[in-house]
N, C-alpha and C. Protein backbone atom coordinates (compact mmCIF):
# COMPACT_ATOMS: atom_id res chain seq x y z
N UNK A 1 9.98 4.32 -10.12
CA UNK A 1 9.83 3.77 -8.79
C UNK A 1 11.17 3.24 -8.30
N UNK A 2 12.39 4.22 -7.94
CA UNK A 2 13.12 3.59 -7.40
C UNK A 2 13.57 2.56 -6.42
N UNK A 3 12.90 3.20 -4.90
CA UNK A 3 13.57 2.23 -4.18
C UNK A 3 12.51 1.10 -4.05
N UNK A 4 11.17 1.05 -4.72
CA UNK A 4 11.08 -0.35 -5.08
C UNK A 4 11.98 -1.05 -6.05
N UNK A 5 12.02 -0.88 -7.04
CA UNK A 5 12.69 -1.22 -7.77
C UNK A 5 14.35 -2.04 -7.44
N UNK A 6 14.30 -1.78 -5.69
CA UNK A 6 15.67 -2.18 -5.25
C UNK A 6 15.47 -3.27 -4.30
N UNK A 7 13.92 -3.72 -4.41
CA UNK A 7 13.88 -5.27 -3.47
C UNK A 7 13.02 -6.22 -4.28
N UNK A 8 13.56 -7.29 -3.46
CA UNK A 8 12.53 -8.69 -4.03
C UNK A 8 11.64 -8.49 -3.71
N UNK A 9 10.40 -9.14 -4.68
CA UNK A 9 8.91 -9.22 -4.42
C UNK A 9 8.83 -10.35 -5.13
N UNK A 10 7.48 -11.09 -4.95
CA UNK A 10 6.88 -11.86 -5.28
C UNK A 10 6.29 -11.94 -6.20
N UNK A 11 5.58 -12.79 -6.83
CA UNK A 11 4.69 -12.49 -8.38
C UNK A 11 3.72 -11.93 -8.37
N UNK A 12 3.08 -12.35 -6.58
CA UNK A 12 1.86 -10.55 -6.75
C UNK A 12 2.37 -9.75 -6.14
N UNK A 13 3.96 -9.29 -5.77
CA UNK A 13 4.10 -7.61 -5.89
C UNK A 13 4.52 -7.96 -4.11
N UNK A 14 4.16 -8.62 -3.78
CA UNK A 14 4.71 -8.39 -1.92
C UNK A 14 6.28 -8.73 -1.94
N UNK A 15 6.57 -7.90 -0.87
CA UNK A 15 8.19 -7.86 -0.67
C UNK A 15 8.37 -9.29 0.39
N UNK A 16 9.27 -9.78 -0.83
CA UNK A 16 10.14 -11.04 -0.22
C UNK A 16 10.93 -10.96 1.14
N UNK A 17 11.56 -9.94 1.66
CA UNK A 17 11.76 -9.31 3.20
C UNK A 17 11.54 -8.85 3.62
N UNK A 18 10.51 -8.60 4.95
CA UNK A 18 10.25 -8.05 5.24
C UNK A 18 10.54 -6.32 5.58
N UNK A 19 11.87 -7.00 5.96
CA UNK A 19 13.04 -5.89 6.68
C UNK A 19 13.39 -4.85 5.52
N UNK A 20 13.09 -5.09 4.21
CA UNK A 20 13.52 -3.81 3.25
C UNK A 20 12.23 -3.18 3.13
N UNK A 21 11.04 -3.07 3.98
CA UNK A 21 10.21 -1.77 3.93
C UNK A 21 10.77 -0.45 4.48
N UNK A 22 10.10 0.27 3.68
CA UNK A 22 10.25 1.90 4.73
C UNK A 22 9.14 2.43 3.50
N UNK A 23 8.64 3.78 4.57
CA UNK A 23 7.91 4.17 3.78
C UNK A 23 7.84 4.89 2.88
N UNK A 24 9.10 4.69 2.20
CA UNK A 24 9.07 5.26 0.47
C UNK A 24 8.83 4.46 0.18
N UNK A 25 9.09 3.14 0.23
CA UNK A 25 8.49 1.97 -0.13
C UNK A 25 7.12 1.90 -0.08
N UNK A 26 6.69 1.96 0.92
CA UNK A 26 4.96 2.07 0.88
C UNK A 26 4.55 3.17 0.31
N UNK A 27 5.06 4.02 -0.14
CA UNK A 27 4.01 5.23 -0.48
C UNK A 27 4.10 4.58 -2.30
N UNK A 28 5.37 4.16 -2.42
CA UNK A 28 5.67 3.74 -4.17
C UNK A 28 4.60 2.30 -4.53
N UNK A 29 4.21 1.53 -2.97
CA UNK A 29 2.92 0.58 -3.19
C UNK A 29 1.74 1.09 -3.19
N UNK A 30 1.43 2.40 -2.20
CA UNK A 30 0.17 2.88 -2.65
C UNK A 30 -0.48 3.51 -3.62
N UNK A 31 0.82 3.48 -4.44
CA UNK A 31 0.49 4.38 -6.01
C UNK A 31 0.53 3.09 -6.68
N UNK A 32 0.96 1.69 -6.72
CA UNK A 32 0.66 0.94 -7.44
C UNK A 32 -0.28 0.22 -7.42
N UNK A 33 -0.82 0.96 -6.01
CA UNK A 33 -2.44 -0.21 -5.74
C UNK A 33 -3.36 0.84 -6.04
N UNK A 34 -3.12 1.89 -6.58
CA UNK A 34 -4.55 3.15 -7.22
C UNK A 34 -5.03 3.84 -5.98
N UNK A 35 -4.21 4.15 -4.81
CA UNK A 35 -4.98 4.46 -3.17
C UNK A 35 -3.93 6.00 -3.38
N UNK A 36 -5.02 6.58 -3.63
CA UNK A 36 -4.00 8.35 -2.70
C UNK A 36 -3.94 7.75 -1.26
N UNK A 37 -3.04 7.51 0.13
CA UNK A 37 -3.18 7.68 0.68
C UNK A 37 -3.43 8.62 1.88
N UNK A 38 -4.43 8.41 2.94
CA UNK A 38 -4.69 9.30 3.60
C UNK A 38 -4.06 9.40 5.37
N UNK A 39 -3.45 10.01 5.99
CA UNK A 39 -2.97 9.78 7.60
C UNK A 39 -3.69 7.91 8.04
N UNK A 40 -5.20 8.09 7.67
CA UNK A 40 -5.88 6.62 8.24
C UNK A 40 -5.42 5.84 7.68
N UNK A 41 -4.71 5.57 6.37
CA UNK A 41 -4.45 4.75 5.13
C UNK A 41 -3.02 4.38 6.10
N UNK A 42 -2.12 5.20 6.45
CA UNK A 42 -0.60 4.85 6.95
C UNK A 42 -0.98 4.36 8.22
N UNK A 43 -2.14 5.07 9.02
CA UNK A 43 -2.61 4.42 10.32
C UNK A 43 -2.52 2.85 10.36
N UNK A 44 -3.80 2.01 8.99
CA UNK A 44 -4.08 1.28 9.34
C UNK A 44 -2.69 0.12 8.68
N UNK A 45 -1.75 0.28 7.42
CA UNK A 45 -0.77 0.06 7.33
C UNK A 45 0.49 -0.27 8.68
N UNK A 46 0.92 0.81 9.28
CA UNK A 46 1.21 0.56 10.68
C UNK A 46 0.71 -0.18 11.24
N UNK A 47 -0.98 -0.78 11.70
CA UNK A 47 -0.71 -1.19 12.97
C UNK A 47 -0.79 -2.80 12.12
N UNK A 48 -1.18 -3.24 11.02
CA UNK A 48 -1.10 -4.54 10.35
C UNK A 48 0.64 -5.06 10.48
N UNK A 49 1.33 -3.76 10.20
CA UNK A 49 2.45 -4.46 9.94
C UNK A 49 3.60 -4.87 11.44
N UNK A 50 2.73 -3.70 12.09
CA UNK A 50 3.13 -3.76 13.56
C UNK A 50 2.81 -5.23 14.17
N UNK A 51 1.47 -5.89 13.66
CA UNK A 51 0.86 -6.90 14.53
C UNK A 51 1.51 -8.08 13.93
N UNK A 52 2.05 -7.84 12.85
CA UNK A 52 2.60 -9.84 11.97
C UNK A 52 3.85 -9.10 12.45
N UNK A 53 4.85 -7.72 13.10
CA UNK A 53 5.78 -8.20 13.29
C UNK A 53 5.72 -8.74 14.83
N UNK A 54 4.96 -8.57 15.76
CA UNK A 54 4.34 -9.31 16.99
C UNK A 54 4.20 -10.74 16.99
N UNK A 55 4.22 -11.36 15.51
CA UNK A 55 3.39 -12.55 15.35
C UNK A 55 2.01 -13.21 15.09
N UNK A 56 1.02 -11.72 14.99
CA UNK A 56 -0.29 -12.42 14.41
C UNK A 56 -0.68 -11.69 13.29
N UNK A 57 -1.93 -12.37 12.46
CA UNK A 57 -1.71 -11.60 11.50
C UNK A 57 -3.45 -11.42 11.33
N UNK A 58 -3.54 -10.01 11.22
CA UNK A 58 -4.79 -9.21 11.74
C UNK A 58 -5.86 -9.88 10.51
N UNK A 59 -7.08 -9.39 11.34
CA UNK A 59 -8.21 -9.91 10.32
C UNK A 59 -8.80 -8.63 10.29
N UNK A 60 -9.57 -8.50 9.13
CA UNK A 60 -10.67 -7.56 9.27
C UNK A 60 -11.19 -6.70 10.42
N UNK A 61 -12.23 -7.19 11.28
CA UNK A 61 -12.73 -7.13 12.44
C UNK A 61 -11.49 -6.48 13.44
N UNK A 62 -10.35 -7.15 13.53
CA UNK A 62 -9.82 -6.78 14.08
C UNK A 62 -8.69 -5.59 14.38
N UNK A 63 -9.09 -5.07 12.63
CA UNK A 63 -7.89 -3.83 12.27
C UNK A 63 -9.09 -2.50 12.19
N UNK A 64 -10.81 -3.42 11.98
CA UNK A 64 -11.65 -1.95 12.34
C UNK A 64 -11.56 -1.56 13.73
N UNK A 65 -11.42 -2.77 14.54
CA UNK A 65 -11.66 -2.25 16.28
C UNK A 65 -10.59 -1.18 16.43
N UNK A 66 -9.45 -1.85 16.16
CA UNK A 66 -8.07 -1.07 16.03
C UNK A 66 -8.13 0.12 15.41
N UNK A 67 -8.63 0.58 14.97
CA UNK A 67 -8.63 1.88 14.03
C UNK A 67 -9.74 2.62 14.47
N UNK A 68 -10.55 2.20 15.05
CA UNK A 68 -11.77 2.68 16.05
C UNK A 68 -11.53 3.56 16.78
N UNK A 69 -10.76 2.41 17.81
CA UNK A 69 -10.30 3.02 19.13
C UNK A 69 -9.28 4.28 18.51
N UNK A 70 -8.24 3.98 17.30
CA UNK A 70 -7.34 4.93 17.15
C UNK A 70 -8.22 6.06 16.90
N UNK A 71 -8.86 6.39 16.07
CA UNK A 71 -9.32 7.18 15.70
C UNK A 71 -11.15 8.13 16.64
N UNK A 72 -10.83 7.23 17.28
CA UNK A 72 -12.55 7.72 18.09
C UNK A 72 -13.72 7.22 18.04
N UNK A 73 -13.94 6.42 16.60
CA UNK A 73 -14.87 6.60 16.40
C UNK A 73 -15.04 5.31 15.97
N UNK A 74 -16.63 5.00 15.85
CA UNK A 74 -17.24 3.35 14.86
C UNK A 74 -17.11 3.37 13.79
N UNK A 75 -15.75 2.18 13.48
CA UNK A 75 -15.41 2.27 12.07
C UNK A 75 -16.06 1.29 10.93
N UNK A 76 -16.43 1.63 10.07
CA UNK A 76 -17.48 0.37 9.48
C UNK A 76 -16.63 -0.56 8.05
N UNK A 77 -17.08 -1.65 8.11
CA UNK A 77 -16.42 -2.43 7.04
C UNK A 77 -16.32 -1.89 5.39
N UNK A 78 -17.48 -1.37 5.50
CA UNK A 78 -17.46 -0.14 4.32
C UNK A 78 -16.72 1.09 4.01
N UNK A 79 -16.53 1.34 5.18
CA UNK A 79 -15.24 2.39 4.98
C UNK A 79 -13.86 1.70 4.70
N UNK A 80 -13.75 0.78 5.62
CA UNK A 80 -12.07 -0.16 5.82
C UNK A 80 -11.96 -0.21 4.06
N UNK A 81 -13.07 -0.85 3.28
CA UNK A 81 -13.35 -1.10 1.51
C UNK A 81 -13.03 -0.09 1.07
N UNK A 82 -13.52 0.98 1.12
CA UNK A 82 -13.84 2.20 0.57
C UNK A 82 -11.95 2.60 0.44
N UNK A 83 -11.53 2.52 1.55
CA UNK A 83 -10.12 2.68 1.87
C UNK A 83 -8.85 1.86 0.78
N UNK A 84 -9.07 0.63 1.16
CA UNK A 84 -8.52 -0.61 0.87
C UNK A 84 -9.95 -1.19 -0.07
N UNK A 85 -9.75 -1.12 -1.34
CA UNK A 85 -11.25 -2.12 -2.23
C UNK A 85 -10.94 -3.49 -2.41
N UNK A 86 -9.72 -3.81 -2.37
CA UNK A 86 -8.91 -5.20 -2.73
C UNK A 86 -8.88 -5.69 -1.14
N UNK A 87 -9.61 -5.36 -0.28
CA UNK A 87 -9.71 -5.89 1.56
C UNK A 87 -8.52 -5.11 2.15
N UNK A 88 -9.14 -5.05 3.50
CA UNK A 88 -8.01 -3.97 4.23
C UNK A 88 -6.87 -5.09 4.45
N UNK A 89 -7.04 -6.18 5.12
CA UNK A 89 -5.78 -6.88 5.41
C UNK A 89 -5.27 -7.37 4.33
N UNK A 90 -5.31 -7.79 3.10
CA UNK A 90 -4.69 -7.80 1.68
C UNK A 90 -3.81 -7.25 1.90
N UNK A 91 -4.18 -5.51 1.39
CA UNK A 91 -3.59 -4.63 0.60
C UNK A 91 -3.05 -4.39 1.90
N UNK A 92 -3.16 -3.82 3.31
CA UNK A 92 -2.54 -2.94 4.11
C UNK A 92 -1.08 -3.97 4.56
N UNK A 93 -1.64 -5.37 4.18
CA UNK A 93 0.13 -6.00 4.51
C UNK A 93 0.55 -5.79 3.19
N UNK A 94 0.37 -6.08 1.98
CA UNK A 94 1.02 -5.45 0.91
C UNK A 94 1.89 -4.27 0.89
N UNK A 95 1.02 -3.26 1.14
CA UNK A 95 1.50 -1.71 1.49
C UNK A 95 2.91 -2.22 2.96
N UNK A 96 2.49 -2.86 3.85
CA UNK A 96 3.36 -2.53 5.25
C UNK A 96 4.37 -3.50 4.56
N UNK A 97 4.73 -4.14 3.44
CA UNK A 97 5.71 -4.89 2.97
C UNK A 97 5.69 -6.22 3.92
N UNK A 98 4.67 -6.34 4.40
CA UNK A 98 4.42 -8.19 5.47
C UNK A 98 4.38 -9.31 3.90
N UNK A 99 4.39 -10.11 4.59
CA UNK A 99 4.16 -11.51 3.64
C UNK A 99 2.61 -11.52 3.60
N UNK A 100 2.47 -12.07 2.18
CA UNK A 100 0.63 -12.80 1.75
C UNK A 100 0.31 -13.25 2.97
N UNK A 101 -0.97 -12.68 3.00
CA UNK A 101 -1.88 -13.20 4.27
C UNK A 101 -2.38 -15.05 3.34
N UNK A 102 -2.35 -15.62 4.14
CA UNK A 102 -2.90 -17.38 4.22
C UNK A 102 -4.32 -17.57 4.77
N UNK A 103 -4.82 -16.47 5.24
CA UNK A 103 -6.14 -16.24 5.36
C UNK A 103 -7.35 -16.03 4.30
N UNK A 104 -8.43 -16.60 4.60
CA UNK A 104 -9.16 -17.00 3.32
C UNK A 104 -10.25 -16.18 4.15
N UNK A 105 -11.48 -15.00 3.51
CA UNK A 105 -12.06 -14.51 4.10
C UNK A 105 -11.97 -13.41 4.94
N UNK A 106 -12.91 -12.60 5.97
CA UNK A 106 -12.81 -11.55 6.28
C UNK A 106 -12.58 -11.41 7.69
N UNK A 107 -13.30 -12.65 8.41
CA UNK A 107 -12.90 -12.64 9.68
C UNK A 107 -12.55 -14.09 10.60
């Protein structure tokens, strides 16, 4: 895993700057979180990491609406799991290299 191997992280694995993601970086986190990723997997990665760099930092509820609308269709909390099993906003700021969510819960 090289170009992880070339930034700070934290003791659970999130990158200490934001600014050294790219997505070799994320693809070298989605193999360490057990996720083949899929186009929806980088979808929902993008828009998490898009929204904490905006300043908020997405909940549940709010990354299915988001991925809804992206995608067409009613997205269900069971799929977002199915996707992400460790919670979509966890792992998808993990993956987008954001800081630990401080959020306790799903929505």
């Amino acid at each position: 895993m090289a170009a992880l191997d070339s930034v700070d992280r934290t003791a659970k694995g999130y990158l200490e700057n934001i600014n050294d993601w790219n997505e070799e970086i994320a693809a070298e986190l989605f193999a360490e979180e057990d996720i083949d990723p899929t186009e929806e997997h980088w979808d929902t990665v993008r828009y998490v990491r898009q929204e904490i760099l905006e300043g908020n930092e997405p909940n549940e509820r709010g990354i299915m609406k988001a991925m809804g609308k992206k995608w067409g269709r009613k997205v269900s909390s069971k799929e977002m799991y199915e996707m992400f099993p460790e919670m979509p906003s966890k792992q998808g700021l993990k993956i987008g290299g954001c800081p630990q969510s401080t959020r306790k819960g799903g929505y």
